[in-house]
PDB file of N, CA and C in Angstrom:
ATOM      1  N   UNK A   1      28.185  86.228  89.752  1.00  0.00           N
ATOM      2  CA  UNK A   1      29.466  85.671  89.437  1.00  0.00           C
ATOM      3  C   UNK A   1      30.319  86.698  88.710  1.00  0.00           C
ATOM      4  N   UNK A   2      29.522  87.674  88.071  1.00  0.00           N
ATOM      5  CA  UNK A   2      30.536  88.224  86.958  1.00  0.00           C
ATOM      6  C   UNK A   2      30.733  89.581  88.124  1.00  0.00           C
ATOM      7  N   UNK A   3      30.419  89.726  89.209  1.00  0.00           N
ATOM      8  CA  UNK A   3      30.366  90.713  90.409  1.00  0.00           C
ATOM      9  C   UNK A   3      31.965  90.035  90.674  1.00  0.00           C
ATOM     10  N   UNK A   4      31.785  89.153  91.312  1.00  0.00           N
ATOM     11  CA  UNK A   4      32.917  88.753  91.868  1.00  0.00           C
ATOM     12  C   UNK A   4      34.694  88.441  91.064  1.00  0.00           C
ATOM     13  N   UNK A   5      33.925  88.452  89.728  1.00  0.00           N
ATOM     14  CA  UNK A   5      35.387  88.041  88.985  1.00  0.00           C
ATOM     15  C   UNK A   5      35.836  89.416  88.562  1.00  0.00           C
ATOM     16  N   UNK A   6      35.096  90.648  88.694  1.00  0.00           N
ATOM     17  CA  UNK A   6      35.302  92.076  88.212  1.00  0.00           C
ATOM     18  C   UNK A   6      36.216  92.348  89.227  1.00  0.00           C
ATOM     19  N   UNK A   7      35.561  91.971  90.825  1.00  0.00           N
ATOM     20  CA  UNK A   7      36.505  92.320  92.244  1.00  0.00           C
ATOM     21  C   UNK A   7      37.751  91.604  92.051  1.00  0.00           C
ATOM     22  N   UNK A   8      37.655  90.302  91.632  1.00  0.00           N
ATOM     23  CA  UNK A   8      39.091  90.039  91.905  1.00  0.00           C
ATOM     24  C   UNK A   8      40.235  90.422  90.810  1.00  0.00           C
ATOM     25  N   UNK A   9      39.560  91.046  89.518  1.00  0.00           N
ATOM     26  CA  UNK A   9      40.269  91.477  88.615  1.00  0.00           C
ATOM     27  C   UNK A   9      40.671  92.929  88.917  1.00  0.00           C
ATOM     28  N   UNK A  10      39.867  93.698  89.603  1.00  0.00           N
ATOM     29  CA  UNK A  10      40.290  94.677  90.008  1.00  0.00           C
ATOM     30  C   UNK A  10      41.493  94.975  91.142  1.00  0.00           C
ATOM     31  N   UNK A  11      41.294  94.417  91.649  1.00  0.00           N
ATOM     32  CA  UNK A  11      42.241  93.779  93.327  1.00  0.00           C
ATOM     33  C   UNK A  11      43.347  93.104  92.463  1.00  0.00           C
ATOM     34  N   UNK A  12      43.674  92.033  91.141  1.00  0.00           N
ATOM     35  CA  UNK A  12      45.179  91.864  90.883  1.00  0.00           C
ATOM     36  C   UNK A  12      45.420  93.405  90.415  1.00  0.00           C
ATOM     37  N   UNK A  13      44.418  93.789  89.384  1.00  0.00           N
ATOM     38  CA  UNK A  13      44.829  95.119  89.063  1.00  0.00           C
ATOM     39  C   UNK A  13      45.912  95.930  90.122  1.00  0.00           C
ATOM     40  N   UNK A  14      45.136  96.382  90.856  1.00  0.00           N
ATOM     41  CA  UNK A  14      45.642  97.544  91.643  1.00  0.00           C
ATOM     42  C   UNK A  14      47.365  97.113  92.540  1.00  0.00           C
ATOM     43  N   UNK A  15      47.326  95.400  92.752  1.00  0.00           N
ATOM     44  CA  UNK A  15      47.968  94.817  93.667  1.00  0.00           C
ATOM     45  C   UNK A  15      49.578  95.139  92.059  1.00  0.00           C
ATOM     46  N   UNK A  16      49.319  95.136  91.352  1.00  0.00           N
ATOM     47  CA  UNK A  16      50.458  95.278  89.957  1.00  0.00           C
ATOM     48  C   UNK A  16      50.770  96.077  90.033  1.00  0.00           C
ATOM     49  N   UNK A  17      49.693  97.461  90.047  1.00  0.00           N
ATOM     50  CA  UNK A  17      50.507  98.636  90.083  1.00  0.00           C
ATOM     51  C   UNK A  17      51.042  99.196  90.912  1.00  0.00           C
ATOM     52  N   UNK A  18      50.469  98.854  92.262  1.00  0.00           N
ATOM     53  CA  UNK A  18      51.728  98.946  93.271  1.00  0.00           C
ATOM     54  C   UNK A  18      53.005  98.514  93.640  1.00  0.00           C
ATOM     55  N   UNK A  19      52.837  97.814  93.068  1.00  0.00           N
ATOM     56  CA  UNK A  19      54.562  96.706  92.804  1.00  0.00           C
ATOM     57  C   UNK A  19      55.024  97.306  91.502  1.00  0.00           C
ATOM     58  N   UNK A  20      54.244  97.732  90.558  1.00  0.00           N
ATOM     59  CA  UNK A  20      55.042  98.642  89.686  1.00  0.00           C
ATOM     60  C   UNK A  20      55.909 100.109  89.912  1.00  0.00           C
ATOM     61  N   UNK A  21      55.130 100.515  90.693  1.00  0.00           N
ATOM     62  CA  UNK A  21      55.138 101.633  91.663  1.00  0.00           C
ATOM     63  C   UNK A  21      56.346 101.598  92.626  1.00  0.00           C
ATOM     64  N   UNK A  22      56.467 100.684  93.325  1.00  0.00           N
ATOM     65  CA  UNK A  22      57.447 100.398  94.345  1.00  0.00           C
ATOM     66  C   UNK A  22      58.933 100.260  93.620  1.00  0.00           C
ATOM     67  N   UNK A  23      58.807  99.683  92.318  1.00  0.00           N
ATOM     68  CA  UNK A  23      59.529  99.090  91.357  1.00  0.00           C
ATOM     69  C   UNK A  23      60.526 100.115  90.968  1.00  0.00           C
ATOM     70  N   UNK A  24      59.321 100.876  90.461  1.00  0.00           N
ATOM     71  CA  UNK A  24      59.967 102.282  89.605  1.00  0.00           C
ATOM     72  C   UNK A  24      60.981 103.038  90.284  1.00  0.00           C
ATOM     73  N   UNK A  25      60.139 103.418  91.753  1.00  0.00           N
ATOM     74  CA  UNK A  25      60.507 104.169  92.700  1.00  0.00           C
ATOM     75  C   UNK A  25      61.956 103.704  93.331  1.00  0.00           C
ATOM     76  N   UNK A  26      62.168 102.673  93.749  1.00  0.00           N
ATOM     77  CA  UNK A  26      63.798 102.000  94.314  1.00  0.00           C
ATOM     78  C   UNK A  26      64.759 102.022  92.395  1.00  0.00           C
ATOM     79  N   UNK A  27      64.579 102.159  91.581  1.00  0.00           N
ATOM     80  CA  UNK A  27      65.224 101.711  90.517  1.00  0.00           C
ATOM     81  C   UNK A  27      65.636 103.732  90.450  1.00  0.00           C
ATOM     82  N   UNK A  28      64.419 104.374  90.252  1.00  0.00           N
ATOM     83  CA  UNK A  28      65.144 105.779  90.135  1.00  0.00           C
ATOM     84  C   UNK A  28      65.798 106.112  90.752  1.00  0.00           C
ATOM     85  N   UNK A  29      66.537 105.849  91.615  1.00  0.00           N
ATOM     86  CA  UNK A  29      67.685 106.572  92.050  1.00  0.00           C
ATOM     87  C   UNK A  29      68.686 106.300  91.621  1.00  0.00           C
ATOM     88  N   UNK A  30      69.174 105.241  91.372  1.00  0.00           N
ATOM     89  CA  UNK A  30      70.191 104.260  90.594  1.00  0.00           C
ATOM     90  C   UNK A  30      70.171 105.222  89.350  1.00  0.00           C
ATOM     91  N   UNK A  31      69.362 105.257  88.485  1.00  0.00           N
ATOM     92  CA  UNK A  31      69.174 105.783  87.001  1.00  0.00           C
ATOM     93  C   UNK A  31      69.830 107.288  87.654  1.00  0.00           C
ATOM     94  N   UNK A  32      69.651 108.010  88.336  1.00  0.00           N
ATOM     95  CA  UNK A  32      70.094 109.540  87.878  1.00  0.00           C
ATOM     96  C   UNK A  32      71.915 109.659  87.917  1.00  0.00           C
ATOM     97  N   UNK A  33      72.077 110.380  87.037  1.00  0.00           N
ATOM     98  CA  UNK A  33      73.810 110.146  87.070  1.00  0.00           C
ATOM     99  C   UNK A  33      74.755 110.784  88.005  1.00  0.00           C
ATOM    100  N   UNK A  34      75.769 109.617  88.497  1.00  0.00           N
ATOM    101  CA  UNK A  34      76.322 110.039  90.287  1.00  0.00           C
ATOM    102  C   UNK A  34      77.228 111.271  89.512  1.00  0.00           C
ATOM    103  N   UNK A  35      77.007 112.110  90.880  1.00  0.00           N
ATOM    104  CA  UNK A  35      77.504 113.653  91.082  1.00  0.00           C
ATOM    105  C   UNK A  35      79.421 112.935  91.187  1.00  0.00           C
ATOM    106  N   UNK A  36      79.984 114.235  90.565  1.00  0.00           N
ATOM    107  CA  UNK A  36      81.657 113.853  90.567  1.00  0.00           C
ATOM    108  C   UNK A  36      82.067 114.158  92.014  1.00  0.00           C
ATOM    109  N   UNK A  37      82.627 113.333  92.684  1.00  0.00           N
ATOM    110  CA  UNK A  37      83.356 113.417  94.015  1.00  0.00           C
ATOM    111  C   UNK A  37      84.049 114.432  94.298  1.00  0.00           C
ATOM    112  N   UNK A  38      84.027 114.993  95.026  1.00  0.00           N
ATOM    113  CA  UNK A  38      85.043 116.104  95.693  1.00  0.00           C
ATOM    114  C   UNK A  38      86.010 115.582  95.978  1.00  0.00           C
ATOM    115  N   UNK A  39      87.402 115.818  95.126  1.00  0.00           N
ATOM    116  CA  UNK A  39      88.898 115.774  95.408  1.00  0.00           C
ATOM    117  C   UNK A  39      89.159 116.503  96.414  1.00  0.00           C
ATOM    118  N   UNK A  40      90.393 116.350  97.170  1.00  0.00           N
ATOM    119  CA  UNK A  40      90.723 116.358  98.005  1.00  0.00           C
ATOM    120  C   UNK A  40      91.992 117.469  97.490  1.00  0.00           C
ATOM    121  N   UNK A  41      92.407 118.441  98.294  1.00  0.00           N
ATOM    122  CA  UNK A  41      93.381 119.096  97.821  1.00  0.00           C
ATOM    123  C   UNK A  41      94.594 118.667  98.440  1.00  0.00           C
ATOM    124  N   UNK A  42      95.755 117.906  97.036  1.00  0.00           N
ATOM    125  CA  UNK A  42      96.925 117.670  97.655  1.00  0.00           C
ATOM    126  C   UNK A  42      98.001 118.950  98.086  1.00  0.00           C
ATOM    127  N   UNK A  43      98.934 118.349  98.544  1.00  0.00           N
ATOM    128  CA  UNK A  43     100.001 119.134  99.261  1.00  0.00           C
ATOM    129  C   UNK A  43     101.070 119.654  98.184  1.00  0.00           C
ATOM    130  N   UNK A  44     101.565 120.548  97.914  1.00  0.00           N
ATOM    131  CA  UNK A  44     102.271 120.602  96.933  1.00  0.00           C
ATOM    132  C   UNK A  44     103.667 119.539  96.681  1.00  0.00           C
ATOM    133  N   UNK A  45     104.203 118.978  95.457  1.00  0.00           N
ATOM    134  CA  UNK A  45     105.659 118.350  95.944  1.00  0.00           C
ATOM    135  C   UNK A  45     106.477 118.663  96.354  1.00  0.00           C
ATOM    136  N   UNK A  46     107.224 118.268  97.518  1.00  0.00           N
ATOM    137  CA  UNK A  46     108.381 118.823  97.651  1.00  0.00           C
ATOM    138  C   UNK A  46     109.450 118.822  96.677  1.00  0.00           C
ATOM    139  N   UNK A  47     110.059 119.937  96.899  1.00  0.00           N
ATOM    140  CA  UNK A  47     111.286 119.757  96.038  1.00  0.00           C
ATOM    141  C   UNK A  47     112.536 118.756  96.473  1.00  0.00           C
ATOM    142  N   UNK A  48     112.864 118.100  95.805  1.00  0.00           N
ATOM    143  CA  UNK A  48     113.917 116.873  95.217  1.00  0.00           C
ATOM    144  C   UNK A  48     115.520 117.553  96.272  1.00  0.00           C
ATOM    145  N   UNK A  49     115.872 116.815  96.837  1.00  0.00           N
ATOM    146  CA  UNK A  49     116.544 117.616  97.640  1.00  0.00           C
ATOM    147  C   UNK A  49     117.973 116.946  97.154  1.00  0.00           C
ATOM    148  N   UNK A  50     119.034 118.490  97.323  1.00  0.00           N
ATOM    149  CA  UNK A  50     119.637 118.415  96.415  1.00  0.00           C
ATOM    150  C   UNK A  50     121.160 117.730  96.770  1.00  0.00           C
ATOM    151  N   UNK A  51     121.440 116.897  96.354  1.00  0.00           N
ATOM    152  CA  UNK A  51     123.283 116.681  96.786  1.00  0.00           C
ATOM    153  C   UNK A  51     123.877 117.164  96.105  1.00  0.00           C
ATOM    154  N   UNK A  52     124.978 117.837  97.339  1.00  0.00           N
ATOM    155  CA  UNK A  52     125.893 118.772  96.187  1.00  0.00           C
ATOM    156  C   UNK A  52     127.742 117.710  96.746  1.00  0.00           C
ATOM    157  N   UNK A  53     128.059 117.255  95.077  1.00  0.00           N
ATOM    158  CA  UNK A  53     128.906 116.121  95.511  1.00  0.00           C
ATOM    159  C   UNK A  53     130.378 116.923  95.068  1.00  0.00           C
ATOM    160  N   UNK A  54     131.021 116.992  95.806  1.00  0.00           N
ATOM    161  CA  UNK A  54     132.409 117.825  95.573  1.00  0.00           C
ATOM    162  C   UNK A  54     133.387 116.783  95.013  1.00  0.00           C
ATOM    163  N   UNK A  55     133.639 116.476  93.749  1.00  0.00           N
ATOM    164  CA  UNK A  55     134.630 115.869  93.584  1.00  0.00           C
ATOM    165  C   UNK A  55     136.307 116.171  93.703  1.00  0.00           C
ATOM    166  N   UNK A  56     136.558 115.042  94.648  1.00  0.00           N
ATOM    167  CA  UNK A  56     138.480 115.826  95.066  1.00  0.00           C
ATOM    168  C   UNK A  56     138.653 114.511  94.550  1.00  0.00           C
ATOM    169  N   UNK A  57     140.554 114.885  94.434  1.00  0.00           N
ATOM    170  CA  UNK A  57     141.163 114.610  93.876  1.00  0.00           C
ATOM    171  C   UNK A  57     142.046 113.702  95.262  1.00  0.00           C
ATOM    172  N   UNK A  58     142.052 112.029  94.494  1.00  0.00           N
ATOM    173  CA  UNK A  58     142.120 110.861  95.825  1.00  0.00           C
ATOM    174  C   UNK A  58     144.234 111.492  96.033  1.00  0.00           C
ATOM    175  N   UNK A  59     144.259 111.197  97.027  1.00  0.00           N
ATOM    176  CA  UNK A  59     145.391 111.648  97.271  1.00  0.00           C
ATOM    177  C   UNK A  59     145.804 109.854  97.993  1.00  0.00           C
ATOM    178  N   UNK A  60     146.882 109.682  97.790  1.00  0.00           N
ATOM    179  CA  UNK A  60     147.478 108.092  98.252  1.00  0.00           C
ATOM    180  C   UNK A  60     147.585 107.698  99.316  1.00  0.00           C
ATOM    181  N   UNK A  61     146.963 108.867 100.373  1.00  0.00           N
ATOM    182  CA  UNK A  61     146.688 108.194 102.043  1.00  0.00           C
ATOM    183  C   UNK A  61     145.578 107.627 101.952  1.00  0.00           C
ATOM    184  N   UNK A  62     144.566 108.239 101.036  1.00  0.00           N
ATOM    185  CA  UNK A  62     143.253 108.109 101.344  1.00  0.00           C
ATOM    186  C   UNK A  62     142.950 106.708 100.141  1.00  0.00           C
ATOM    187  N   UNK A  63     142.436 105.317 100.628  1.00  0.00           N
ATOM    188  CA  UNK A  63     142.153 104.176  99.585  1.00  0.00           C
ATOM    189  C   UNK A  63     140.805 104.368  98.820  1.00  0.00           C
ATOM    190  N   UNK A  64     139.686 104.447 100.205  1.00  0.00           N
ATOM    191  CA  UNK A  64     138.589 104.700 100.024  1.00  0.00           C
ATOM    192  C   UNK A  64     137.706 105.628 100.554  1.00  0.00           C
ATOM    193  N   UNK A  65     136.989 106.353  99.955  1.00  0.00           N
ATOM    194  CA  UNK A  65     136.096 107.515 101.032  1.00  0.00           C
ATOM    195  C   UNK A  65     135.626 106.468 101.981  1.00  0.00           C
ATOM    196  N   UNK A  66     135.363 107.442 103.088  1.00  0.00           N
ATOM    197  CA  UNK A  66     134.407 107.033 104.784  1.00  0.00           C
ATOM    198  C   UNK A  66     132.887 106.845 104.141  1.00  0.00           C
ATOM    199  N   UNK A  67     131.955 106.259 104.394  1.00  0.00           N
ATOM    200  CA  UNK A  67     130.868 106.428 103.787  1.00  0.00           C
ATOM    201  C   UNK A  67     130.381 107.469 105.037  1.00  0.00           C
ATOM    202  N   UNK A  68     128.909 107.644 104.565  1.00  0.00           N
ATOM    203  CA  UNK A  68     128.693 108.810 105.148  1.00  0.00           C
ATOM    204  C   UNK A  68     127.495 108.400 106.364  1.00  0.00           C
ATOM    205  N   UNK A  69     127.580 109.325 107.602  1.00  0.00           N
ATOM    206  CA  UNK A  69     127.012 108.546 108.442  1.00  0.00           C
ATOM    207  C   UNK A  69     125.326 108.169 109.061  1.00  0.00           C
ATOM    208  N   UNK A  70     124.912 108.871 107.463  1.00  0.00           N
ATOM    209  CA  UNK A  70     123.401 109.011 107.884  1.00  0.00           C
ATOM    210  C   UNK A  70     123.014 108.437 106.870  1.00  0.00           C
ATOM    211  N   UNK A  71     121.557 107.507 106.672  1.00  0.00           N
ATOM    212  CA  UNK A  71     121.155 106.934 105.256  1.00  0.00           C
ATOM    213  C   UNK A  71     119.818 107.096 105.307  1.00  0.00           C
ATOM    214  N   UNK A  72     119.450 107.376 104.288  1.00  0.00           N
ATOM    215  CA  UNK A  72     117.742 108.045 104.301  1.00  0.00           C
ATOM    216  C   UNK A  72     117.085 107.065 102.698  1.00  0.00           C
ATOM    217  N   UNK A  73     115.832 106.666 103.357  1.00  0.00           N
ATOM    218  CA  UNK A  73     115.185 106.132 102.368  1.00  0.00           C
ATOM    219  C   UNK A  73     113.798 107.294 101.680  1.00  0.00           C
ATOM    220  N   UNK A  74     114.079 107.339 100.431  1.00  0.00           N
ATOM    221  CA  UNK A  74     113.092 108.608  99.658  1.00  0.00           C
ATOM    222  C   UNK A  74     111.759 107.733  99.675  1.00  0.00           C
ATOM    223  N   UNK A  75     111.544 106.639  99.567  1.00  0.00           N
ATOM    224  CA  UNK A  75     110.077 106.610  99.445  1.00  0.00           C
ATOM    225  C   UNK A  75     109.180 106.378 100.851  1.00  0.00           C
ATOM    226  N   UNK A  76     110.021 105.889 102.006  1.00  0.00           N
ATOM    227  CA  UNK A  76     109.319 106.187 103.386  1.00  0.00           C
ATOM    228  C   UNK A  76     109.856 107.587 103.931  1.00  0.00           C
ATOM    229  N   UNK A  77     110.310 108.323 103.366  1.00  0.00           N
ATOM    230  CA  UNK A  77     111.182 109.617 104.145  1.00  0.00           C
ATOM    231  C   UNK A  77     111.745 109.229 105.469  1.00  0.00           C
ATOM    232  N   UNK A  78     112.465 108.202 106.056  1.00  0.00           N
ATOM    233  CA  UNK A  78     113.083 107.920 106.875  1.00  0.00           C
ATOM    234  C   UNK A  78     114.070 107.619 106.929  1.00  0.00           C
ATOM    235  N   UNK A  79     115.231 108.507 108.054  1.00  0.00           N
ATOM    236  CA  UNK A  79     116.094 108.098 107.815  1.00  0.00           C
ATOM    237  C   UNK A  79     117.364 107.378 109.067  1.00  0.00           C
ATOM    238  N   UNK A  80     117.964 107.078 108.654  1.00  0.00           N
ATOM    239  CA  UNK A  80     118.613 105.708 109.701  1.00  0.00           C
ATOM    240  C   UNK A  80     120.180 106.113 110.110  1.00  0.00           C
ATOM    241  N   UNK A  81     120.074 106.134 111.539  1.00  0.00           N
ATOM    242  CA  UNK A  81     121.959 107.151 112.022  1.00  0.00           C
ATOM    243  C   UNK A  81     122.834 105.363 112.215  1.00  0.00           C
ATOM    244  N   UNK A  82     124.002 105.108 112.658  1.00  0.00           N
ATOM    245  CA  UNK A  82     124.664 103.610 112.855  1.00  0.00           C
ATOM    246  C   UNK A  82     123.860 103.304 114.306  1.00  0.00           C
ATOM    247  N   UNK A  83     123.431 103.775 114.839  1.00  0.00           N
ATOM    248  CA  UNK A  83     122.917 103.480 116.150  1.00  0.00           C
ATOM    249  C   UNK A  83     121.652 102.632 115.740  1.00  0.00           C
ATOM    250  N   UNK A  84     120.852 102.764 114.820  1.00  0.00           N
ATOM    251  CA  UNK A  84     119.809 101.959 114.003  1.00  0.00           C
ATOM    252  C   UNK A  84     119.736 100.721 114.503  1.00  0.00           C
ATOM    253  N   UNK A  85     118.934  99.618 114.199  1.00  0.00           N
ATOM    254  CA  UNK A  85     118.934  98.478 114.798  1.00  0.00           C
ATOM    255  C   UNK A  85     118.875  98.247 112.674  1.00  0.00           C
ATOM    256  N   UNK A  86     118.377  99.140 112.134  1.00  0.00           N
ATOM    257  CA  UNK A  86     118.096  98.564 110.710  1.00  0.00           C
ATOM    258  C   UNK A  86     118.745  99.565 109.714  1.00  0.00           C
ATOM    259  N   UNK A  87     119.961 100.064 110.182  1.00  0.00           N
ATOM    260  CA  UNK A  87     121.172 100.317 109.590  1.00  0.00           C
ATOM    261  C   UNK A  87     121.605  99.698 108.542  1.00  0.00           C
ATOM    262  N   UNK A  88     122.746  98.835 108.946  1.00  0.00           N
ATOM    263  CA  UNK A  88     123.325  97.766 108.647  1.00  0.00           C
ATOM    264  C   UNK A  88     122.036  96.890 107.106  1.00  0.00           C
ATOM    265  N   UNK A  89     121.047  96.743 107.137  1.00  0.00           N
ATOM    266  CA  UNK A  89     119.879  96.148 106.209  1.00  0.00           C
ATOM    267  C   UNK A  89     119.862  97.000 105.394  1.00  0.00           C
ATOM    268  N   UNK A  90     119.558  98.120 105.670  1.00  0.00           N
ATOM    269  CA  UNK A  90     119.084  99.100 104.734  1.00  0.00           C
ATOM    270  C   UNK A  90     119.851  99.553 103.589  1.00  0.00           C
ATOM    271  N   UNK A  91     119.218  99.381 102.126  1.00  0.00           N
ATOM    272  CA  UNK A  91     120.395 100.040 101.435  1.00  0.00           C
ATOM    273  C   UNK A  91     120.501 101.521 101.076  1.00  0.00           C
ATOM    274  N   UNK A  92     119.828 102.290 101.660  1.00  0.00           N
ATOM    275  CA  UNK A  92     120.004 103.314 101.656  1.00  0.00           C
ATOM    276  C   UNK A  92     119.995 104.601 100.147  1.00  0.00           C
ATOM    277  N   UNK A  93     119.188 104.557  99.624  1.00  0.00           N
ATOM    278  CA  UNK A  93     119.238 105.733  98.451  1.00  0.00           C
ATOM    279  C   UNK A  93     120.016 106.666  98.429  1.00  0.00           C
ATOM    280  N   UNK A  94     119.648 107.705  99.851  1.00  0.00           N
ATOM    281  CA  UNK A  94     120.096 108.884 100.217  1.00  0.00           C
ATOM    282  C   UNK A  94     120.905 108.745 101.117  1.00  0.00           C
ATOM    283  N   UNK A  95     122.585 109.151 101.052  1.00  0.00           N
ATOM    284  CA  UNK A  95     123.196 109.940 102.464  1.00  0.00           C
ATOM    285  C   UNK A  95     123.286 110.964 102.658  1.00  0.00           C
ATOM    286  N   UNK A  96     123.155 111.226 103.797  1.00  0.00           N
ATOM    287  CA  UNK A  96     123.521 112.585 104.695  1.00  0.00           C
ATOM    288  C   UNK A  96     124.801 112.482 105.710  1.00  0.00           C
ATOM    289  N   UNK A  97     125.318 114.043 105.805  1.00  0.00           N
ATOM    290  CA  UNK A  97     126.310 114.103 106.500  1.00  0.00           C
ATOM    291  C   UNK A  97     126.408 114.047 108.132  1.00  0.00           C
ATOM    292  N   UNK A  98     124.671 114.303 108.274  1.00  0.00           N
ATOM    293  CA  UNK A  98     124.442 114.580 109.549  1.00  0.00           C
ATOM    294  C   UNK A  98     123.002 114.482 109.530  1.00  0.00           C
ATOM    295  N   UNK A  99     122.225 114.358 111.173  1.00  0.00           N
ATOM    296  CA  UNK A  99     120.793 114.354 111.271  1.00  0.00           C
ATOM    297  C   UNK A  99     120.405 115.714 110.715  1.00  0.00           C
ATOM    298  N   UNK A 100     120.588 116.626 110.858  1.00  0.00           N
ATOM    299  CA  UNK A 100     120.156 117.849 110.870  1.00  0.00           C
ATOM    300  C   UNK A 100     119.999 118.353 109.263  1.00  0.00           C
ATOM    301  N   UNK A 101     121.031 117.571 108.404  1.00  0.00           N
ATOM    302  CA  UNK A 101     120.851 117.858 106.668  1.00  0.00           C
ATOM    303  C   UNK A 101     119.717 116.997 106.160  1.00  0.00           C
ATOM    304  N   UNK A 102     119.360 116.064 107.378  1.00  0.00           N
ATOM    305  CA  UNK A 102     118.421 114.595 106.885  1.00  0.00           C
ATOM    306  C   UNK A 102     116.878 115.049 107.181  1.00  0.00           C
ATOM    307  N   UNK A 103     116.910 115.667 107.998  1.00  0.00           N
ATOM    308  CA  UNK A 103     115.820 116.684 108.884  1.00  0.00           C
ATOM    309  C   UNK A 103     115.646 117.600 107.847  1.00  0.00           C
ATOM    310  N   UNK A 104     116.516 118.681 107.584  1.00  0.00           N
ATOM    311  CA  UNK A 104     116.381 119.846 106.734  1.00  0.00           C
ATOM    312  C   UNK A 104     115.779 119.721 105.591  1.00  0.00           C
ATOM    313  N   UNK A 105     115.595 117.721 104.745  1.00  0.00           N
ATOM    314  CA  UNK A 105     115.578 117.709 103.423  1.00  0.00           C
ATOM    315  C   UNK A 105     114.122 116.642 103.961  1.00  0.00           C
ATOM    316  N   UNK A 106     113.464 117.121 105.117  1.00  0.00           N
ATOM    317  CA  UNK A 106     111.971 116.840 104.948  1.00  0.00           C
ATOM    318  C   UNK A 106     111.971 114.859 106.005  1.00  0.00           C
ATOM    319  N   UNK A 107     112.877 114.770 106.044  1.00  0.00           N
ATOM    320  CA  UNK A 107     112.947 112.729 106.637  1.00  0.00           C
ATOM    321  C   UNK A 107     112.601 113.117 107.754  1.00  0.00           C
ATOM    322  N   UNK A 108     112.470 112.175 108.515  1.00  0.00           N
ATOM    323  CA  UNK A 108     112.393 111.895 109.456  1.00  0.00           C
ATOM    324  C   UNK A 108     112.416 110.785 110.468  1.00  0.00           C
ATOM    325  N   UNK A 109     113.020 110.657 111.904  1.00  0.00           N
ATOM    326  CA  UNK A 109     114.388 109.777 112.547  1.00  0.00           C
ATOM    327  C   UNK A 109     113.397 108.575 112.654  1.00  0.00           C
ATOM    328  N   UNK A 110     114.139 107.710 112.322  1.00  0.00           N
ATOM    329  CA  UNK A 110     113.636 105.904 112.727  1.00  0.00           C
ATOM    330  C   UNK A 110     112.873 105.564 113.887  1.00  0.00           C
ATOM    331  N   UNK A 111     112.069 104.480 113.689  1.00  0.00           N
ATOM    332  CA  UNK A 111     111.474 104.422 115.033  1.00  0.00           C
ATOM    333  C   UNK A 111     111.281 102.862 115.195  1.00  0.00           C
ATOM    334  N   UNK A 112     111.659 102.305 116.178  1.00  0.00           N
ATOM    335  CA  UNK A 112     111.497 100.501 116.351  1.00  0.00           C
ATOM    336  C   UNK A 112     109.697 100.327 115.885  1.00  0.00           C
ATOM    337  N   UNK A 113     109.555  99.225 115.092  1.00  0.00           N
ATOM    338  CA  UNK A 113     108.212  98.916 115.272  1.00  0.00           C
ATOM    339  C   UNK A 113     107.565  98.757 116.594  1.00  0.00           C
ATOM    340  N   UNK A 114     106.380  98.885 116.291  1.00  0.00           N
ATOM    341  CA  UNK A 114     105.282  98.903 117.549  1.00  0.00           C
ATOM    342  C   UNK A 114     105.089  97.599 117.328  1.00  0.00           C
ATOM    343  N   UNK A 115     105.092  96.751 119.104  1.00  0.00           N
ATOM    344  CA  UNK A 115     104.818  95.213 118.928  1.00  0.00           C
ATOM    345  C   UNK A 115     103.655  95.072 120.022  1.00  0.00           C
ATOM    346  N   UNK A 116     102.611  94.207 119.841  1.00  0.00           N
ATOM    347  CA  UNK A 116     101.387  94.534 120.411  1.00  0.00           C
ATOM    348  C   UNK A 116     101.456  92.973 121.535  1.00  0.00           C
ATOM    349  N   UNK A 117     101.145  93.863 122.828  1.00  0.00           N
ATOM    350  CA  UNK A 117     101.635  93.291 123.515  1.00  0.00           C
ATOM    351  C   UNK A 117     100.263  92.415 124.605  1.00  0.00           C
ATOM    352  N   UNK A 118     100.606  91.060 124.532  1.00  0.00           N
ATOM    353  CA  UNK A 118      99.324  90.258 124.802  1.00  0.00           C
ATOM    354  C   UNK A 118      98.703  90.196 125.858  1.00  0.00           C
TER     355      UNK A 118
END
């Protein structure tokens, strides 16, 4: 009898420390301290593009300036000619005199949303 209660004390024995074992082993990896991520190298900022605003002197033909015929939004860099469908909505941050000053200062031309078609 005391044969058999040694075996089965030995057998929980061993059956513990393998589950201790297993234990340890899935938990150490967790414990070692995570490596710092590799950043990503940004793009430099562009520079702030510049309006240069000529103040004249209103002469009595003129009531109100023409507004100007290009409108550019700075935080999508896009920008919108009257031909736009989202012209008219937009309030516009930035004008330009032309596509080509709107282009030059990094925007770029409007585009209809993409509609997904069934």
């Amino acid at each position: 009898m005391l044969w058999l209660f040694s075996q089965m004390f030995l057998l929980c024995l061993v059956s513990f420390a393998v589950g201790v074992l297993v234990t340890w082993l899935s938990v150490r990896g967790r414990l070692q301290p995570e490596r710092p991520k590799t950043r990503l190298a940004l793009p430099a900022p562009r520079p702030a593009a510049e309006q240069v605003v000529i103040a004249e002197q209103p002469s009595p033909k003129q009531s109100a300036p023409e507004p100007l015929p290009v409108k550019g939004n700075s935080k999508t860099m896009v920008y919108h000619t009257p031909d736009s469908p989202y012209y008219r909505r937009m309030k516009g941050d930035m004008t330009f005199r032309s596509e080509a000053e709107a282009v030059s200062a990094g925007y770029r031309m409007w585009t209809t949303k993409g509609r997904i078609k069934a």
